[in-house]
C-alpha atoms as a PDB file:
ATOM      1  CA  UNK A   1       0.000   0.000   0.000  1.00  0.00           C
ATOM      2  CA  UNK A   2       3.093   2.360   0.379  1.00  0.00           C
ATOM      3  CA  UNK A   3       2.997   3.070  -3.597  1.00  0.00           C
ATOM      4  CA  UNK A   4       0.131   5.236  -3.174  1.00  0.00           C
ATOM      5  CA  UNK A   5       1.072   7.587  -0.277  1.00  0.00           C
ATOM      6  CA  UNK A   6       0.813  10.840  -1.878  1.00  0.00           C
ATOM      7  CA  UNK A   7      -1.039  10.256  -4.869  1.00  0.00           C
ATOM      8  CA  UNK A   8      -4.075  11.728  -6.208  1.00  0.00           C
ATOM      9  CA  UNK A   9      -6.861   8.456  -5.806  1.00  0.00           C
ATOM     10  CA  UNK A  10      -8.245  10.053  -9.499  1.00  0.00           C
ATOM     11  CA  UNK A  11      -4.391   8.715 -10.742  1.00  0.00           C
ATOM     12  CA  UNK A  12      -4.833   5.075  -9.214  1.00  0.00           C
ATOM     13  CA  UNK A  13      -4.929   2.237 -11.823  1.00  0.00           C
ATOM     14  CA  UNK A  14      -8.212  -0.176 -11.605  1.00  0.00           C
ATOM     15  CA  UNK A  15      -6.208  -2.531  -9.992  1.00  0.00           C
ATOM     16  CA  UNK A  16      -4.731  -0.414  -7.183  1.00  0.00           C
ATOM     17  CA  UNK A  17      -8.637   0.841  -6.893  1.00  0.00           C
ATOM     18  CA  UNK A  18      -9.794  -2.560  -6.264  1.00  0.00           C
ATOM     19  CA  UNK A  19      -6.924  -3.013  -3.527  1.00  0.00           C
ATOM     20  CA  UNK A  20      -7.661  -0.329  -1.366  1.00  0.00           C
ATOM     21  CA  UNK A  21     -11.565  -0.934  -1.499  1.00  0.00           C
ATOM     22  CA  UNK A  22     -12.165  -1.701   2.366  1.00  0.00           C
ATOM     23  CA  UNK A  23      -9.274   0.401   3.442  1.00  0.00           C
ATOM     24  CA  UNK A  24      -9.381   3.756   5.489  1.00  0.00           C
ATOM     25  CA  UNK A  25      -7.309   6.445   3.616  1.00  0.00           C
ATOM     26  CA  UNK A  26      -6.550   9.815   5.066  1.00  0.00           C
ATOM     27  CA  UNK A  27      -6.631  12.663   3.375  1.00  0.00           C
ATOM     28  CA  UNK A  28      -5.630  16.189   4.353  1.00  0.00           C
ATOM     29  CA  UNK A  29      -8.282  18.539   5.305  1.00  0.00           C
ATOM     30  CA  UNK A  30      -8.594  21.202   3.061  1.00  0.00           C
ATOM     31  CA  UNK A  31      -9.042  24.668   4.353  1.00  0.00           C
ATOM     32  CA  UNK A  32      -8.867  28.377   1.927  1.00  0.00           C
ATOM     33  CA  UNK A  33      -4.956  28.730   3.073  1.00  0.00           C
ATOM     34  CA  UNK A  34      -3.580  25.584   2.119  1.00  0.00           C
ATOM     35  CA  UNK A  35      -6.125  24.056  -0.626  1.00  0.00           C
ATOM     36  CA  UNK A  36      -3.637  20.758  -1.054  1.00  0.00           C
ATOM     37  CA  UNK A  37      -4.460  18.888  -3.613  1.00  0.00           C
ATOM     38  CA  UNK A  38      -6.125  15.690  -2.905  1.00  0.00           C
ATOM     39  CA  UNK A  39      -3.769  12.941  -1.583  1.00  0.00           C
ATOM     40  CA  UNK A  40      -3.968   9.428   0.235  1.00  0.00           C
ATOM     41  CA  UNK A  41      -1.818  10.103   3.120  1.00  0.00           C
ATOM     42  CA  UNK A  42      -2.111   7.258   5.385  1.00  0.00           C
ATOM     43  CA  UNK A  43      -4.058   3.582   3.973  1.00  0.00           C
ATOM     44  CA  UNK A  44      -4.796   1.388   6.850  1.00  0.00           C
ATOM     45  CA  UNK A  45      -7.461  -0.971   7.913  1.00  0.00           C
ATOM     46  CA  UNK A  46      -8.503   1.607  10.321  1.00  0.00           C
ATOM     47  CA  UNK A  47      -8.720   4.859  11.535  1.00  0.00           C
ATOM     48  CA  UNK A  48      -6.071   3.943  14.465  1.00  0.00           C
ATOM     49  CA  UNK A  49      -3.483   2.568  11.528  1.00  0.00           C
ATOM     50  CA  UNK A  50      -3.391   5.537   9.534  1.00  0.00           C
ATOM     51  CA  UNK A  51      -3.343   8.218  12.514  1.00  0.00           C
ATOM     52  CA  UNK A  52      -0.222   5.984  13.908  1.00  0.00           C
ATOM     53  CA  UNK A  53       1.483   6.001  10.319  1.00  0.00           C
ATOM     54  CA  UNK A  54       0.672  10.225  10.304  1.00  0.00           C
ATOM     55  CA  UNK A  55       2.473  10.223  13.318  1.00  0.00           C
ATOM     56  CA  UNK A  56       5.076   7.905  12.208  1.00  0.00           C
ATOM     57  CA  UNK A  57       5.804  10.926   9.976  1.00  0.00           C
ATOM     58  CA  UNK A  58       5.689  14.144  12.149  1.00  0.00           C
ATOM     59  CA  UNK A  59       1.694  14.835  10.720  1.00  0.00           C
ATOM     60  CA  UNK A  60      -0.865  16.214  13.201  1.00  0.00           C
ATOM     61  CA  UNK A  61      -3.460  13.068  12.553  1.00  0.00           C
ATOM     62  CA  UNK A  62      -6.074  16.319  13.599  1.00  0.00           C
ATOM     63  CA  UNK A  63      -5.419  18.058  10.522  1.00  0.00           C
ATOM     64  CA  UNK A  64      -7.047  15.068   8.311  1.00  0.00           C
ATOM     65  CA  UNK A  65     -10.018  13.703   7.560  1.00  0.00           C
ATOM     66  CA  UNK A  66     -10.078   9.544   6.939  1.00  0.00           C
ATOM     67  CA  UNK A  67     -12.581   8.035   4.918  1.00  0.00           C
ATOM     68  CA  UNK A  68     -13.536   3.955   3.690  1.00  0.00           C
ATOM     69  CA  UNK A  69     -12.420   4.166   0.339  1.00  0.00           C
ATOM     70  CA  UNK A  70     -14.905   2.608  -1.955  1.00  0.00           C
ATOM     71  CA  UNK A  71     -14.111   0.870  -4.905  1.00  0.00           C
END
């Protein structure tokens, strides 16, 4: 699942797609000073997973928002 830490999910294949269906994906929350682009962050099996892998990285796990990402 590391391949698609910072990518856009719109520039996943079909078959990465199908992978993550299941998976919680953070993304970072967009506000009108930073507008990031969208970007998978984190992919775990939970919401626990990806706030320790934000962490893991020096993120603040409050300054994204995790969704199930759906196939």
């Amino acid at each position: 699942m590391a391949k698609v830490i910072g990518r856009a999910p719109e520039r996943l294949t079909l078959e990465e797609r199908s992978q993550l269906a299941g998976w919680w994906v953070a993304y970072e929350v967009y506000t009108p000073q930073t507008l990031p682009l969208k970007r998978i962050e984190a992919v775990g099996r939970d919401v626990p997973a990806c706030i320790a892998q934000l962490e893991g990285r020096g993120l603040d796990p409050r300054q994204f928002e995790f969704q199930l990402f759906q196939p």
